[in-house]
Protein backbone atom coordinates (compact mmCIF):
# COMPACT_ATOMS: atom_id res chain seq x y z
CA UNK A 1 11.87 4.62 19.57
CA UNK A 2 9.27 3.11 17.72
CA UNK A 3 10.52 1.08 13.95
CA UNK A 4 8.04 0.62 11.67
CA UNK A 5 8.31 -2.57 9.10
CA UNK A 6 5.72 -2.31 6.10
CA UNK A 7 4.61 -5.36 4.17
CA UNK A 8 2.12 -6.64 1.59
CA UNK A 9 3.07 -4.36 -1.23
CA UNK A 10 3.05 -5.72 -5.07
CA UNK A 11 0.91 -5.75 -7.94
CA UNK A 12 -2.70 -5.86 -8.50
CA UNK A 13 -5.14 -5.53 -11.11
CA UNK A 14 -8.08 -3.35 -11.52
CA UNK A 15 -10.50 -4.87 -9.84
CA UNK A 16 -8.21 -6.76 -7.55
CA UNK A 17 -7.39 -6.42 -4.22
CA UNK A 18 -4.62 -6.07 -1.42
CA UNK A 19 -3.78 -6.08 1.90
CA UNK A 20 -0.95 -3.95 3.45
CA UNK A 21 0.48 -4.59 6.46
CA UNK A 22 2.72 -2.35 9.39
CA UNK A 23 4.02 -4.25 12.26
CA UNK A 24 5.68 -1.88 15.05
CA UNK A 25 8.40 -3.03 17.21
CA UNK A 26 10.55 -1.22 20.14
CA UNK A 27 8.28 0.31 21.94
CA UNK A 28 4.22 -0.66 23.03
CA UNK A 29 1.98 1.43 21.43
CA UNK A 30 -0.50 2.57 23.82
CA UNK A 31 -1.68 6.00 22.96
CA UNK A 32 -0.33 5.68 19.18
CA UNK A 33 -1.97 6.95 16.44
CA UNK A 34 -1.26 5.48 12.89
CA UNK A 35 -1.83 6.10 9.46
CA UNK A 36 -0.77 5.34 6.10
CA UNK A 37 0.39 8.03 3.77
CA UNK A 38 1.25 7.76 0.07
CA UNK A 39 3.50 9.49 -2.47
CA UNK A 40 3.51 9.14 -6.09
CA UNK A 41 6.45 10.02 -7.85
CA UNK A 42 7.42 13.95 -8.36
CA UNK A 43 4.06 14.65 -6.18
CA UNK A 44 4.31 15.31 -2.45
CA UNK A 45 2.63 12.72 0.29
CA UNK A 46 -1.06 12.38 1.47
CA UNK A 47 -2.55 10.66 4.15
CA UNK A 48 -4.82 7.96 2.62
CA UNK A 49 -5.93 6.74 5.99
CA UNK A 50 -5.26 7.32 9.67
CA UNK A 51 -6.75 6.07 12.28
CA UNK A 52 -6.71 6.94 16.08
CA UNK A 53 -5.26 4.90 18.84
CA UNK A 54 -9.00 3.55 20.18
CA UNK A 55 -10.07 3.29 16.97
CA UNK A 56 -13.39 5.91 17.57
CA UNK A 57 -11.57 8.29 15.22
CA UNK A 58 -11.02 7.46 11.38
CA UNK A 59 -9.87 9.36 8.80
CA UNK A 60 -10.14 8.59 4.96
CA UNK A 61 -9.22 10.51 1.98
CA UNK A 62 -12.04 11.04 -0.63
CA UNK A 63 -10.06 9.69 -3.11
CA UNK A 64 -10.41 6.27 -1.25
CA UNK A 65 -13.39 6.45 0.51
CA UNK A 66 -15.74 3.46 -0.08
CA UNK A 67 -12.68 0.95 -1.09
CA UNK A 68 -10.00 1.43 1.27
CA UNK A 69 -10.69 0.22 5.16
CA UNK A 70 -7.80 0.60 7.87
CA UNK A 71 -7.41 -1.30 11.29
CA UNK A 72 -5.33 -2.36 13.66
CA UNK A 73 -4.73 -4.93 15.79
CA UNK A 74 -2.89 -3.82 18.84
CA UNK A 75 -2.08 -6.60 20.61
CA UNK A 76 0.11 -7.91 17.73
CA UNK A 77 1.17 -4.42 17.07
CA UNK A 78 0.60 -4.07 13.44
CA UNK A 79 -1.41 -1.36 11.29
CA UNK A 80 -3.20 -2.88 8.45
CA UNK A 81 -5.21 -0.85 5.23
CA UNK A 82 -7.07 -3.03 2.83
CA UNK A 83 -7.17 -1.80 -1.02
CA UNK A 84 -10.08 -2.58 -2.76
CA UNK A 85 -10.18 -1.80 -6.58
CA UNK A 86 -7.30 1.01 -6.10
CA UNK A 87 -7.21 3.62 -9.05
CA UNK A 88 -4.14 5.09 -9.15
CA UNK A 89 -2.61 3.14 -12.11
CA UNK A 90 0.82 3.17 -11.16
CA UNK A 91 3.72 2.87 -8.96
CA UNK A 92 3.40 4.61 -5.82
CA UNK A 93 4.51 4.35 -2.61
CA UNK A 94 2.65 3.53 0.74
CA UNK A 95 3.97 4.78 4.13
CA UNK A 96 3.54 3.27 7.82
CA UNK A 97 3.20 5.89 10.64
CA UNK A 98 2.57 6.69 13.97
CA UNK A 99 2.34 9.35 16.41
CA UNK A 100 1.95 9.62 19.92
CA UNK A 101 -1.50 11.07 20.35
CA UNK A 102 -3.79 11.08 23.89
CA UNK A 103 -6.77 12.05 22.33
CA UNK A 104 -9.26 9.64 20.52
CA UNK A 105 -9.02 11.31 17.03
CA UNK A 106 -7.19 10.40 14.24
CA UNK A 107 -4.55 12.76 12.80
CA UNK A 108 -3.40 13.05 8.87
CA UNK A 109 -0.09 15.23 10.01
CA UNK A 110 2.91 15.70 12.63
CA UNK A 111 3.71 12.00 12.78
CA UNK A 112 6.55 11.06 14.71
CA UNK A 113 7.74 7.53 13.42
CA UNK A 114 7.92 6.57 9.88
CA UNK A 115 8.39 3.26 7.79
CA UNK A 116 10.50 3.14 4.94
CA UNK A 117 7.41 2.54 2.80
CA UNK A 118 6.38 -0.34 0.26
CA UNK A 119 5.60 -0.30 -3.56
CA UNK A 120 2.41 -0.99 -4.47
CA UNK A 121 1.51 -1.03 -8.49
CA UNK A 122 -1.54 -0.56 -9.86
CA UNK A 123 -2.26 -2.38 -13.36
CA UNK A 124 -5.08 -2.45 -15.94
């Protein structure tokens, strides 16, 4: 089993910036994909960002496209997406995952492991 720890969650401005981070522990992941997924409240998840386990395949979500940039660092095990000037003013809530995938694409669905999620706000 794979546990997924988030991180990095808070508040930022508009403008600002921030840095979320995933570390993985319990199992190597070789062959993982990741992504992060985010809910706001009384609206159902999305992927923001996904990314494949090589790295060739990336997904963003248009809403984010331009501002948000994901990577990993697989030796140390941990997922990371940086936020530039995020626009959803707001609480919402950011979600880790991974999924074992042997193909070089990244996939926005069908994850198998899941964080518990951090809040991020989002202030003018």
């Amino acid at each position: 089993q794979v546990q997924l720890v988030e991180s990095g969650g808070g508040l930022v401005q508009a403008g600002g910036s921030l840095r979320l981070s995933c570390a993985a522990s319990g199992r190597t992941l070789t062959h993982y994909a990741m992504g992060w997924f985010r809910q706001a409240p009384g609206k159902e998840g999305e992927c923001v960002a996904a990314i494949s386990w090589g790295g060739a395949g990336i997904y963003y979500a248009d809403s984010v496209k331009g501002r948000f940039t994901i990577s990993r660092d697989t030796a140390k095990n941990t997922l990371y997406l940086q936020m530039n000037s995020p626009k959803n003013e707001g609480t919402d809530d950011y979600y880790c995952a991974a999924k074992v995938f042997h193909s070089d694409y990244a996939p926005t669905g069908a994850m198998d492991y899941w964080g518990k999620g951090t809040l991020v706000t989002v202030s003018s």
